[in-house]
Protein backbone atom coordinates (compact mmCIF):
# COMPACT_ATOMS: atom_id res chain seq x y z
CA UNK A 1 0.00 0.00 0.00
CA UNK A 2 1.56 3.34 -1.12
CA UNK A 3 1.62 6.28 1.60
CA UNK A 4 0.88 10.13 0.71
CA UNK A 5 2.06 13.02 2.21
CA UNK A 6 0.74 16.69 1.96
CA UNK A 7 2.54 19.72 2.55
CA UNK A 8 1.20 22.31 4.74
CA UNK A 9 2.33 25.73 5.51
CA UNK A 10 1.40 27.03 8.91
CA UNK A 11 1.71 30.35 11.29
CA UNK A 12 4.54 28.27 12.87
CA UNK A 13 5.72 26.31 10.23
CA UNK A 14 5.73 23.97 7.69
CA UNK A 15 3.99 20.64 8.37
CA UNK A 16 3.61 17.52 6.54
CA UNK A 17 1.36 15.04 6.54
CA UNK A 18 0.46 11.28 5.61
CA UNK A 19 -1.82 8.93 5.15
CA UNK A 20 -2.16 5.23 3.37
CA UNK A 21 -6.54 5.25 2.75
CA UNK A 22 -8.77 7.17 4.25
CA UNK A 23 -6.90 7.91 7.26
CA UNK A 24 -4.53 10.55 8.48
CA UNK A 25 -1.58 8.51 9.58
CA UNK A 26 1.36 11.62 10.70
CA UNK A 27 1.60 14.98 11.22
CA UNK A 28 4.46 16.67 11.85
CA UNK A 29 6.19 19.84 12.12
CA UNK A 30 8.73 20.11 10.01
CA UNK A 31 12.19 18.89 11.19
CA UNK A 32 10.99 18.05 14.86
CA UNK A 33 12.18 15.31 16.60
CA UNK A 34 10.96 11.92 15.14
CA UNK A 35 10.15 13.44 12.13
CA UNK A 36 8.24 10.84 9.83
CA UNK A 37 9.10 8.76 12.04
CA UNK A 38 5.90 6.00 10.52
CA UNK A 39 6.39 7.00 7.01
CA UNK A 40 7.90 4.30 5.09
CA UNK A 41 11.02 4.66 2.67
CA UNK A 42 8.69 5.57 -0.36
CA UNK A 43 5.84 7.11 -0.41
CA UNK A 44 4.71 10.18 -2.78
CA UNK A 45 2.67 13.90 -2.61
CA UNK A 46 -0.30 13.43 -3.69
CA UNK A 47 -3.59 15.37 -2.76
CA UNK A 48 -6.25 12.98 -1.43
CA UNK A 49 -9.40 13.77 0.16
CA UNK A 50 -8.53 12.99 3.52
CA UNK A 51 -5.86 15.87 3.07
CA UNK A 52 -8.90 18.22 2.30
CA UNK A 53 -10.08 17.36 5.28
CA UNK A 54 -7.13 17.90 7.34
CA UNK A 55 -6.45 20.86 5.46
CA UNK A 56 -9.85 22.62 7.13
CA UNK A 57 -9.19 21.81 10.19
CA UNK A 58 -5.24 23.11 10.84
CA UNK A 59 -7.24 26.11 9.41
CA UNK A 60 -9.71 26.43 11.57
CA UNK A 61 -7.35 25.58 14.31
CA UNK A 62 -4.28 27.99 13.27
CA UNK A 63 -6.90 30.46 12.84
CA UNK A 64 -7.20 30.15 17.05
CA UNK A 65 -10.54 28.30 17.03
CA UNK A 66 -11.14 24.87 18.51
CA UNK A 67 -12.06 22.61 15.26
CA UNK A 68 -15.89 20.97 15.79
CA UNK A 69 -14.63 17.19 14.19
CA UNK A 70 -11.91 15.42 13.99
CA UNK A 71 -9.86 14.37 10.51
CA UNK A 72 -10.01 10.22 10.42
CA UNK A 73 -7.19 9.12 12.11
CA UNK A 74 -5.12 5.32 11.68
CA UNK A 75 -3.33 5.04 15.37
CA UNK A 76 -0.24 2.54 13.89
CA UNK A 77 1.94 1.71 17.15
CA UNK A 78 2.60 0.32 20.24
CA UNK A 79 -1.06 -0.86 22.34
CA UNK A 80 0.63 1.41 25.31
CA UNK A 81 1.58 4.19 23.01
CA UNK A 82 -2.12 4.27 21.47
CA UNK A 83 -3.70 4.02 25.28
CA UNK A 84 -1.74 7.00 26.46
CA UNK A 85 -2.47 8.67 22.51
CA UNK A 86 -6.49 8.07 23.14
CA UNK A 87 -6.25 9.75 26.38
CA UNK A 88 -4.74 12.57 24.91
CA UNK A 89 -7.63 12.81 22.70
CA UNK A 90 -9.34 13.49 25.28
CA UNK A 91 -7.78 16.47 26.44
CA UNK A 92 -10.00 19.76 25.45
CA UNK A 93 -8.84 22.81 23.18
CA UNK A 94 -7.23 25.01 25.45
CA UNK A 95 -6.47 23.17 28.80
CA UNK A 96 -3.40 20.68 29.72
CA UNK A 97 -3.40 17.34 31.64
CA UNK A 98 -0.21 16.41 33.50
CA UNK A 99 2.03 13.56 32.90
CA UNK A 100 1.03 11.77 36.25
CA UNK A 101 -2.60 12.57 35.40
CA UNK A 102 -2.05 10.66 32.24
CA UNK A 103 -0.71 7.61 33.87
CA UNK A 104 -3.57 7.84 37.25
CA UNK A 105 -5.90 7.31 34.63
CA UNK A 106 -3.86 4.39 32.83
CA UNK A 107 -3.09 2.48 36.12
CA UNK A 108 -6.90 2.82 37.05
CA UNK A 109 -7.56 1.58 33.76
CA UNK A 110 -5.57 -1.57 34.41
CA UNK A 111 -5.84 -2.07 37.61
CA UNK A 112 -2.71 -1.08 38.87
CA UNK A 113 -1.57 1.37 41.81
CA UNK A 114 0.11 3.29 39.95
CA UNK A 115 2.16 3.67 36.67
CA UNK A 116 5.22 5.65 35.79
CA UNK A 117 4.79 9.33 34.48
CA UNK A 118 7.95 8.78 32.65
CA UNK A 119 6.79 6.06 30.69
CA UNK A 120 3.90 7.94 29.51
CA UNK A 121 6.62 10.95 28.56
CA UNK A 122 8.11 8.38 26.27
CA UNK A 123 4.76 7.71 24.46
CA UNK A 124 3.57 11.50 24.57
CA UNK A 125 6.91 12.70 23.15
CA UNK A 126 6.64 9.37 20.15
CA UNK A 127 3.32 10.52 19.09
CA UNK A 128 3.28 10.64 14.97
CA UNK A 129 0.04 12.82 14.77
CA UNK A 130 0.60 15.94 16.69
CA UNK A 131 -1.89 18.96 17.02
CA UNK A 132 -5.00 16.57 16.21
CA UNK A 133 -3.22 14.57 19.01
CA UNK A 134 -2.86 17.08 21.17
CA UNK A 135 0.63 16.28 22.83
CA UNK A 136 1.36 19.97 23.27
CA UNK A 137 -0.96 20.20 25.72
CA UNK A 138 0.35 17.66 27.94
CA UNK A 139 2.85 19.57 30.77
CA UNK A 140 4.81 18.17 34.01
CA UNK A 141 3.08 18.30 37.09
CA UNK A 142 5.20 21.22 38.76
CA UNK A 143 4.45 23.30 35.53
CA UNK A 144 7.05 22.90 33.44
CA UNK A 145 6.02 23.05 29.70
CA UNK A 146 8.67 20.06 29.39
CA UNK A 147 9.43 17.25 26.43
CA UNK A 148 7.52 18.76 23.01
CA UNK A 149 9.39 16.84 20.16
CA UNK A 150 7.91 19.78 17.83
CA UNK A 151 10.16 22.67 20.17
CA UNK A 152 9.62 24.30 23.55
CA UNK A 153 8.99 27.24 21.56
CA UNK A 154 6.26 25.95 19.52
CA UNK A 155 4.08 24.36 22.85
CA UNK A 156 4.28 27.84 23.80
CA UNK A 157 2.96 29.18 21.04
CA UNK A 158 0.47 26.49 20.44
CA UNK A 159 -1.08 26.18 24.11
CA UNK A 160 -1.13 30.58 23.93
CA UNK A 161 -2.69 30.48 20.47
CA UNK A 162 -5.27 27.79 22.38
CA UNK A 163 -6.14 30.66 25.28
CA UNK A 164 -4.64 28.28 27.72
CA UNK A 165 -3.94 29.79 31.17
CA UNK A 166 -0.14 29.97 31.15
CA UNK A 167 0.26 32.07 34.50
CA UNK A 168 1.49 28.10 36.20
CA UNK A 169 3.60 27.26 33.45
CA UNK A 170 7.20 27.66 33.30
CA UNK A 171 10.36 26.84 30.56
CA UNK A 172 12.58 24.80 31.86
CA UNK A 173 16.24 26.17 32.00
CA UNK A 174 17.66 22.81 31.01
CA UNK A 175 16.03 18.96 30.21
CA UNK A 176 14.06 17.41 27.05
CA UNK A 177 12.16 20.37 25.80
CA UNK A 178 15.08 22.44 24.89
């Protein structure tokens, strides 16, 4: 099955997508860590429909608006990754959900006592379809806007474009996000 990508230009940079079907299956920021990191060695531009779709909504979103749906999306990785990926679904337009809260609600999930924040850092910081997966909005529990493979730079743009309340939040001086 051939893969697609689409080229998109946004307020904070370029971003490319892909997708095998009907579903979007990355989105990145250009040059961010793990870039492309599912797209396979070939793959070609190509407009499909599914790009239309995704086109509207980094519009709607880039033009500081929460989007009303959702562009199809093909979760391809680990069952962990896509438990702590669904949760960050979950997350609204303009609010943040800590690490640890992330991993209360995976350990409660599975019965556990608890699971490692860390752990779910990993998965947060490997997700391939940012913005629609909101990753950005996910922040360490003292405040630190910490571990955005896209650029500390651009979760502070992103979560300020979003109206978050940033008066808690802090840059770290050293660690992943820098």
């Amino acid at each position: 099955m051939m893969t697609y990508i689409y080229h998109y230009h946004s307020p904070f940079g370029g971003v490319t997508v892909s997708s095998s079907d009907e579903k979007i299956t990355g989105l990145w920021f250009d040059g961010q860590k793990y870039f492309g990191n599912t797209l396979p060695k070939d793959y070609k531009e190509k407009n499909l429909p599914v790009f239309e779709e995704t086109k509207k909504w980094l519009d709607i979103y880039f033009s500081g608006r929460a989007p009303d749906f959702t562009p199809p999306i093909k979760i391809e990785t680990t069952p962990f990754r896509k438990t702590v990926w669904e949760i960050m679904l979950t997350i609204p337009y303009g609010q943040t959900m800590t690490y640890g809260e992330i991993a209360g609600r995976i350990a409660k999930q599975r019965g556990f006592a608890k699971m490692s924040a860390q752990a779910v850092g990993g998965a947060v910081g490997h997700n391939s379809i940012s913005l629609i997966i909101p990753c950005h909005r996910v922040v360490g529990a003292n405040g630190s806007l910490t571990g955005y493979a896209g650029g500390i730079d651009k979760k502070v743009k992103l979560l300020t474009m979003e109206r978050a309340d940033m008066s808690a939040f802090f840059v770290p001086k050293k660690g992943t996000a820098l």
